[in-house]
Protein backbone atom coordinates (compact mmCIF):
# COMPACT_ATOMS: atom_id res chain seq x y z
CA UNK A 1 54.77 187.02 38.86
CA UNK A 2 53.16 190.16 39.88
CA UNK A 3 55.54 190.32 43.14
CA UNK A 4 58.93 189.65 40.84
CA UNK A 5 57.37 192.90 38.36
CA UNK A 6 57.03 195.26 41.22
CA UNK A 7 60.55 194.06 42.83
CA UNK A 8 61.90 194.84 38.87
CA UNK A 9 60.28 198.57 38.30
CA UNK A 10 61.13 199.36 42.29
CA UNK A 11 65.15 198.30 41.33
CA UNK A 12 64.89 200.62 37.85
CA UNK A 13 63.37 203.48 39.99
CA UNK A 14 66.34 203.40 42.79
CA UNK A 15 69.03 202.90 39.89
CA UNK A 16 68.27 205.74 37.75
CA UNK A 17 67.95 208.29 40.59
CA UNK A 18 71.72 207.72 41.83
CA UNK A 19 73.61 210.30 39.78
CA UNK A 20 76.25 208.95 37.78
CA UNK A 21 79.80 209.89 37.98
CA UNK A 22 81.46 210.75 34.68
CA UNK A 23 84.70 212.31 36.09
CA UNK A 24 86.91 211.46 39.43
CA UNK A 25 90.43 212.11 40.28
CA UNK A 26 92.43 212.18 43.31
CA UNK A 27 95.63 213.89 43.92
CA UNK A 28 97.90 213.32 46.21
CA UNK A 29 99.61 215.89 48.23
CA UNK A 30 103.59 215.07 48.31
CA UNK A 31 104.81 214.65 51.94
CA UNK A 32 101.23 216.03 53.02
CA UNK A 33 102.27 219.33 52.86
CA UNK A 34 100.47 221.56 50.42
CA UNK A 35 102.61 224.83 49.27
CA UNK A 36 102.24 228.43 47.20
CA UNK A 37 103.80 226.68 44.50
CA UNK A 38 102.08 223.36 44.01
CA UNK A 39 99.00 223.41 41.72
CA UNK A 40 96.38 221.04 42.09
CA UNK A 41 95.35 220.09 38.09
CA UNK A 42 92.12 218.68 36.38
CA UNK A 43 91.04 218.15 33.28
CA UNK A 44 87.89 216.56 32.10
CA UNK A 45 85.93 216.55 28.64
CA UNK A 46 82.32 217.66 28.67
CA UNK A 47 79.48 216.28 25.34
CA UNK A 48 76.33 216.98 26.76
CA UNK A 49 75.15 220.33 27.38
CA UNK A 50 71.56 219.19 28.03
CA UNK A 51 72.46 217.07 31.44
CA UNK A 52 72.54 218.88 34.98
CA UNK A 53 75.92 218.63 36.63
CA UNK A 54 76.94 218.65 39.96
CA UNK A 55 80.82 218.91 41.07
CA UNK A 56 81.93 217.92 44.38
CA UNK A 57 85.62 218.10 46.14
CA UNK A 58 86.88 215.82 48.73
CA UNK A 59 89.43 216.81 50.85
CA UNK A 60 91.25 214.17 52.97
CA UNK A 61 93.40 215.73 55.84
CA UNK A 62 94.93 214.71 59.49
CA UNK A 63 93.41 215.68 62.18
CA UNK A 64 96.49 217.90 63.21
CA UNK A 65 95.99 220.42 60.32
CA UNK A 66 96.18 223.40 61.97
CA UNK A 67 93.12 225.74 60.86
CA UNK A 68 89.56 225.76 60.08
CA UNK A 69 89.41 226.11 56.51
CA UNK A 70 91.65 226.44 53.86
CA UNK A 71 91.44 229.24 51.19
CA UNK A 72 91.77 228.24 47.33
CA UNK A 73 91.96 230.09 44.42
CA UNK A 74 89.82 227.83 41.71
CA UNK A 75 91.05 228.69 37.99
CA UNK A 76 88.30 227.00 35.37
CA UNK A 77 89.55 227.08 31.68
CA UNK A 78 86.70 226.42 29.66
CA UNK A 79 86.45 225.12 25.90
CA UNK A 80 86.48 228.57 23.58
CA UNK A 81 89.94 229.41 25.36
CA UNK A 82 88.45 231.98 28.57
CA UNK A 83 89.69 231.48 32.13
CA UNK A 84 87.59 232.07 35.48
CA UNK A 85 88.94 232.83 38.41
CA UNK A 86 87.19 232.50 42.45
CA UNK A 87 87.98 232.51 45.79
CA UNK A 88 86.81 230.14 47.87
CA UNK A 89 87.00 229.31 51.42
CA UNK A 90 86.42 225.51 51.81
CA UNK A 91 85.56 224.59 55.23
CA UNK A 92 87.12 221.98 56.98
CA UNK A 93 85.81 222.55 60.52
CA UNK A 94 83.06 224.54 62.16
CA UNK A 95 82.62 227.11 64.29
CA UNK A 96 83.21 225.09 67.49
CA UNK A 97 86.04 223.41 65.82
CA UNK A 98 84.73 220.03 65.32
CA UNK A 99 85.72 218.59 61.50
CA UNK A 100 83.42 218.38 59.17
CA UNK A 101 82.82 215.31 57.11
CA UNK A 102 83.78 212.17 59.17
CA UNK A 103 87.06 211.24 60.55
CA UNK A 104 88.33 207.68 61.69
CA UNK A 105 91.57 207.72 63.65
CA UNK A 106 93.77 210.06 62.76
CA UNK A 107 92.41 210.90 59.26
CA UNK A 108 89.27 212.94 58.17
CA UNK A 109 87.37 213.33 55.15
CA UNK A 110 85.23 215.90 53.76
CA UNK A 111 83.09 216.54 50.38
CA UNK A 112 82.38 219.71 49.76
CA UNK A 113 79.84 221.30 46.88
CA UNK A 114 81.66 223.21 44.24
CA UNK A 115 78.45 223.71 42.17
CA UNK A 116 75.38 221.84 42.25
CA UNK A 117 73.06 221.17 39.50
CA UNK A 118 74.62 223.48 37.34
CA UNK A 119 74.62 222.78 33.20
CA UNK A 120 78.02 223.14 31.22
CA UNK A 121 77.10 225.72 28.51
CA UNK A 122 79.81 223.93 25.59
CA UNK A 123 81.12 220.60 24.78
CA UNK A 124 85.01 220.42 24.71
CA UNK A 125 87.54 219.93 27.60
CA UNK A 126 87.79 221.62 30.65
CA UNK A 127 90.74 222.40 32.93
CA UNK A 128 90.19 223.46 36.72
CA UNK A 129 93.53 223.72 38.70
CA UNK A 130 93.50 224.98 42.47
CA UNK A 131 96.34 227.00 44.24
CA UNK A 132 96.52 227.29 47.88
CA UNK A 133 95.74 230.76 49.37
CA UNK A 134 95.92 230.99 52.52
CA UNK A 135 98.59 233.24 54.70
CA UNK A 136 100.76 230.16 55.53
CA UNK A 137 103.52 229.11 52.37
CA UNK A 138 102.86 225.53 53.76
CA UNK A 139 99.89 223.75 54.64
CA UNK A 140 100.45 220.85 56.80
CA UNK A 141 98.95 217.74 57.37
CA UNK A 142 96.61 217.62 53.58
CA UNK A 143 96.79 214.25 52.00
CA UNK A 144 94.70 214.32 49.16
CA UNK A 145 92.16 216.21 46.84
CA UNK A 146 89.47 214.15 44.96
CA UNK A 147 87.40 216.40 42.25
CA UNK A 148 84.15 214.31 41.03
CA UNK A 149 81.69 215.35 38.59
CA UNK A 150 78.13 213.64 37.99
CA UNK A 151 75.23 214.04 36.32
CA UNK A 152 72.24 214.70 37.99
CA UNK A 153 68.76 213.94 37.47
CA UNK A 154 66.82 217.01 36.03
């Protein structure tokens, strides 16, 4: 009996540190080829203000794209109508040129940290779109952008 309570708290302990994901999308780049005028969109609804957030993009890409990183401009429209606007260089490779993430054949995957363990300071519904912004009109060879947002334990 004593063995079968100890298995039971040790299972509670390991479930309630996994953060739990309250948001996930993927888009798909058409044709793999990511231009000026194609906006990548999200929207996601936020209730508690008290929980600690973390948000998280995953890029999935061939191993032919041509460069390092790729440049984004990240637009965040938040509940009381104001916009926020960043550049961000999101790094694909590093500086020896070896991919981040992990790659399997021709394909490669990497998460990336938007903002960790951050707190949302309303409730309401949140947009965040990206726009390439890099030098290049078309970026070749990106298949798909995942946004995910979890809560984290405090």
């Amino acid at each position: 009996m004593r063995k079968l309570v100890l298995s039971y708290c040790a299972v509670l302990l390991l479930c309630a540190c996994n953060p739990i994901v309250v948001y996930k999308q993927s888009v798909d780049i058409n044709n793999e080829t990511w231009s000026y005028n194609d906006k990548i969109n999200y929207s996601f609804s936020i209730q508690d203000t008290s929980c600690v957030y973390s948000l998280w993009l995953e890029i999935d890409h061939g191993i032919t794209y041509a460069y390092q990183n790729v440049y984004v401009k990240i637009l965040t429209s938040f509940p009381d109508g104001s916009d926020k606007s960043d550049i961000v260089s999101l790094e694909l490779a590093n500086k020896n040129g070896l991919w981040n993430g992990k790659c399997r054949g021709s394909k490669c995957k990497v998460i990336i940290p938007l903002q960790e363990k951050t707190y949302f300071q309303e409730q309401g519904d949140y947009a965040i779109s990206l726009e390439q912004y890099m030098r290049v009109d078309n970026l070749q060879d990106l298949k798909a952008f995942t946004l995910r947002l979890q809560k984290e334990d405090s």
